[in-house]
Protein backbone atom coordinates (compact mmCIF):
# COMPACT_ATOMS: atom_id res chain seq x y z
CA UNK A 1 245.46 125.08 221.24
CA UNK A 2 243.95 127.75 223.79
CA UNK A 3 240.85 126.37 225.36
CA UNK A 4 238.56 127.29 228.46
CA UNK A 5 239.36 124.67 231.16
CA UNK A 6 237.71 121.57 231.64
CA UNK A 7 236.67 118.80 234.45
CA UNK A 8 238.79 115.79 233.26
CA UNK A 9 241.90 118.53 233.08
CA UNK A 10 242.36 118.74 236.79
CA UNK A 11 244.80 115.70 237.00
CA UNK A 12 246.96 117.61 234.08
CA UNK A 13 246.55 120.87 236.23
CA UNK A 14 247.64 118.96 239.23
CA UNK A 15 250.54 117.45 237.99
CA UNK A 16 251.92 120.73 236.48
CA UNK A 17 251.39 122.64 240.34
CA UNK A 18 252.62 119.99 242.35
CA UNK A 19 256.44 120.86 242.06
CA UNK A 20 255.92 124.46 242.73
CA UNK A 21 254.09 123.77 245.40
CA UNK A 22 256.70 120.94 247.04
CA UNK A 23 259.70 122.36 245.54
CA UNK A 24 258.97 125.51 244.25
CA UNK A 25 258.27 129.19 245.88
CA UNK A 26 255.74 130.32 242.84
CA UNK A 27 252.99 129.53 245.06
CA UNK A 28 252.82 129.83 248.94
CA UNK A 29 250.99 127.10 249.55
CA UNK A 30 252.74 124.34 251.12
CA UNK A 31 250.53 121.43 251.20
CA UNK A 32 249.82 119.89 247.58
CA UNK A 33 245.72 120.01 247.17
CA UNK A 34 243.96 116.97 246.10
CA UNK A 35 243.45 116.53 242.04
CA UNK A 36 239.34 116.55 243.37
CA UNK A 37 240.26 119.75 245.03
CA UNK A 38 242.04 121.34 241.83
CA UNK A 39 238.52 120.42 240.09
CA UNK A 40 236.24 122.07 242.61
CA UNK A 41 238.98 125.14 242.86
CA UNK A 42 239.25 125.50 238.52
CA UNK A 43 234.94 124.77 238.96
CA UNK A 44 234.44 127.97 241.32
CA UNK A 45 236.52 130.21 239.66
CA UNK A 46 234.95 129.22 236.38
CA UNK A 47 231.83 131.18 237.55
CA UNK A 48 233.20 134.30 237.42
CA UNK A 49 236.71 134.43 236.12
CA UNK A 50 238.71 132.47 233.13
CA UNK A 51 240.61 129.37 233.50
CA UNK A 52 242.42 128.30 230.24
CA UNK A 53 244.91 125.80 229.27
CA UNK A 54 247.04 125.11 226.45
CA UNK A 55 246.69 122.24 225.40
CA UNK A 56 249.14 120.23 222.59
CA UNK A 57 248.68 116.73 221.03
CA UNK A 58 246.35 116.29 223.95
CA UNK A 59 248.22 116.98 226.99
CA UNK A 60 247.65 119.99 228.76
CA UNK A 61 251.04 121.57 229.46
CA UNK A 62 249.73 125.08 230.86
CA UNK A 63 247.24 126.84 232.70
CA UNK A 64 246.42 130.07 233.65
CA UNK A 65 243.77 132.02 235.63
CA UNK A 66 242.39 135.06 236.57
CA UNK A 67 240.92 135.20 240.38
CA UNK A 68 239.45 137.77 242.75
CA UNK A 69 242.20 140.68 244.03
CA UNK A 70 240.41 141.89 247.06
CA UNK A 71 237.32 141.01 248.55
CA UNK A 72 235.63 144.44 248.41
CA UNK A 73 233.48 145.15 246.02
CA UNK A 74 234.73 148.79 245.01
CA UNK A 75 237.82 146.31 243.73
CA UNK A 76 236.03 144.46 241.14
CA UNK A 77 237.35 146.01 237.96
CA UNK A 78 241.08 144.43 239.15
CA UNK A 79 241.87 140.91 239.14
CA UNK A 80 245.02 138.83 240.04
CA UNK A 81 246.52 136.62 237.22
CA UNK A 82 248.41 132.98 237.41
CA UNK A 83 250.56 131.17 235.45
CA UNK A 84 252.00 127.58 235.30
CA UNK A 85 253.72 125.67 232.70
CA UNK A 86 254.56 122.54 232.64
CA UNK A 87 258.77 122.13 233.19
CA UNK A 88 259.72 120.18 229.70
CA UNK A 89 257.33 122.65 227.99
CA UNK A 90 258.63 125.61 229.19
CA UNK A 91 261.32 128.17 226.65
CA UNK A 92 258.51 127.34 223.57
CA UNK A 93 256.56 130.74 224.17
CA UNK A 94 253.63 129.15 225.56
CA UNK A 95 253.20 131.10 228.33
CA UNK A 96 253.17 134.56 226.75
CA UNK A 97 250.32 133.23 224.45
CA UNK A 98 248.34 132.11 226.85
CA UNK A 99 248.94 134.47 228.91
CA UNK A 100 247.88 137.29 226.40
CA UNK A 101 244.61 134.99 225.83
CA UNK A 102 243.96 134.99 229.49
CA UNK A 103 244.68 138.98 229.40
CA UNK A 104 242.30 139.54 226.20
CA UNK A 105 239.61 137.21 227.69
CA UNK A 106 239.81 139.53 231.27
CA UNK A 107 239.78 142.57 228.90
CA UNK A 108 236.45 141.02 227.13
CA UNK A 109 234.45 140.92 230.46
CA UNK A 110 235.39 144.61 231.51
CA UNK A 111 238.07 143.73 233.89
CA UNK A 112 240.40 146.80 233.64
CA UNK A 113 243.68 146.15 235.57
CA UNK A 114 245.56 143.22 235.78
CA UNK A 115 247.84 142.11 238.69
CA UNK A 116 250.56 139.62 239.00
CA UNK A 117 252.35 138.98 242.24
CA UNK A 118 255.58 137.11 241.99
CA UNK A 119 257.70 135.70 244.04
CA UNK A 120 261.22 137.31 244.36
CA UNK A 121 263.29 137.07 242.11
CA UNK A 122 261.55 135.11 240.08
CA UNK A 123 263.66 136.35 236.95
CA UNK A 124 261.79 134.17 234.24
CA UNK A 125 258.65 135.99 235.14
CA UNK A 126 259.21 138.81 235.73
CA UNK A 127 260.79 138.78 232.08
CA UNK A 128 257.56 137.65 231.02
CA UNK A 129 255.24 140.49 232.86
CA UNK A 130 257.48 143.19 231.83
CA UNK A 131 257.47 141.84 228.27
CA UNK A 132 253.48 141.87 228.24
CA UNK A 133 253.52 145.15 229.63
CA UNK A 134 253.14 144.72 233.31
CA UNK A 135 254.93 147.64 235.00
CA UNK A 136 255.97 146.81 239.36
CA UNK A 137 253.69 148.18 241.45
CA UNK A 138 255.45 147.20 244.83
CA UNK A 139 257.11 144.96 247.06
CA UNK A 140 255.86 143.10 249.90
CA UNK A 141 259.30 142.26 252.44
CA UNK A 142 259.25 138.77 254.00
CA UNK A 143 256.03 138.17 253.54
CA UNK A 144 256.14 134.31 252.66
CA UNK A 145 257.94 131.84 254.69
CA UNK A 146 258.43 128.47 252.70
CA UNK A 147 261.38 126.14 252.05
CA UNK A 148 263.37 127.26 255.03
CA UNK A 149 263.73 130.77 254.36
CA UNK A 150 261.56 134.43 254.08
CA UNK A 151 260.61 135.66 250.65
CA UNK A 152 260.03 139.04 249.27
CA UNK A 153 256.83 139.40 246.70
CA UNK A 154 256.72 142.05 243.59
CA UNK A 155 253.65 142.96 242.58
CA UNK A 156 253.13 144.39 238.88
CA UNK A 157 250.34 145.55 237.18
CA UNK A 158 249.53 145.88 234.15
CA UNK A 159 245.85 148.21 232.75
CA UNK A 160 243.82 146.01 230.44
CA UNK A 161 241.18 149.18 229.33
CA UNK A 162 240.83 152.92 230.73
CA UNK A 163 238.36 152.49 233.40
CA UNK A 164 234.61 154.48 232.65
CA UNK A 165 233.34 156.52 235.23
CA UNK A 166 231.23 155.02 236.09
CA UNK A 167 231.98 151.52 235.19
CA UNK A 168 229.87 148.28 233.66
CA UNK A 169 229.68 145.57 235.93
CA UNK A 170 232.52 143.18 235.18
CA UNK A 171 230.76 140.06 232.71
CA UNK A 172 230.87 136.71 234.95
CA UNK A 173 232.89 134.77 232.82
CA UNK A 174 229.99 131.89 232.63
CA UNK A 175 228.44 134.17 230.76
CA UNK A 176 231.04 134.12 228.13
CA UNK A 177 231.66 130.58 227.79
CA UNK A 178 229.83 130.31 225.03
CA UNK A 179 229.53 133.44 223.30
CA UNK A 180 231.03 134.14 219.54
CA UNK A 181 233.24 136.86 221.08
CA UNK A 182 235.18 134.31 223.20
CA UNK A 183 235.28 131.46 220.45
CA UNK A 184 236.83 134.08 218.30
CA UNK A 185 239.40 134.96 220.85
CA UNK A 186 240.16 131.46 222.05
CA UNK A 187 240.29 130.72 218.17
């Protein structure tokens, strides 16, 4: 099931970042946050952008999120995506389904472009963007140092709707929380 994060999911969320952040290169950050700090993190993006899990038999083996690209305001029709499944769930297809919620749900609130940035090579998703549509956009050179070594990031991007000229304000997601449009996508 595809559900709008919750509170009493940060442990779950926690627990499924902590090895990319000790072990892993998907993230740059280097220190593991707090599970009270995943909470306040998943409740400030929740204000404006959507936070979903997956949840199965109820465990929550995935998350993803959509967060602010830039902080410019002539950049808020573009938002940055993330990803993170849990190891033993991964191969089942879970993340392209809740990634394409997370992508339909962005689309709903008149975000136009998507953005992932990924960690080179990062093979499995970059499978996974191209397969959803994402085209690459560009390459940052050694721009993250982590477990011992520089690392190149790919950017791809993928456009949600044609942008209008001009455009809507982007819908907080708060607003849709709990709206009939975003029950029916959510299912």
């Amino acid at each position: 099931m595809i559900r709008t994060a919750r509170d009493e999911d940060a442990a779950a969320i926690h627990a499924i970042y902590a090895p990319s952040v000790s072990a892993g290169v998907a993230t740059f950050e280097t220190e593991l946050p707090s599970v009270e700090t995943m909470r306040e993190r998943l409740r400030a993006r929740l204000q404006h952008y959507p936070w979903l899990v997956w949840e199965d038999a109820g465990e929550v083996l995935a998350y993803a999120y959509a967060g602010r690209f830039r902080e410019r305001a002539a950049y808020d029709w573009i938002a940055e995506t993330s990803i993170y499944v849990r190891h033993d769930a991964q191969r089942r297809g879970i993340a392209r389904r809740l990634y394409g919620a997370l992508l339909e749900v962005m689309r709903l609130q008149g975000i136009t472009q998507a953005v992932g940035v990924i960690t080179l090579p990062g093979t499995a998703s970059v499978a996974m963007h191209e397969a959803m549509g994402f085209a690459p956009a560009g390459v940052w050179r050694q721009c993250g140092y982590k477990l011992g070594q520089w690392w190149d990031v790919g950017v791809w991007q993928k456009e949600l709707q044609p942008a209008a000229t001009p455009p809507q304000p982007v819908t907080p997601f708060q607003a849709l929380a709990d709206t009939p449009a975003l029950h029916a996508l959510l299912g």
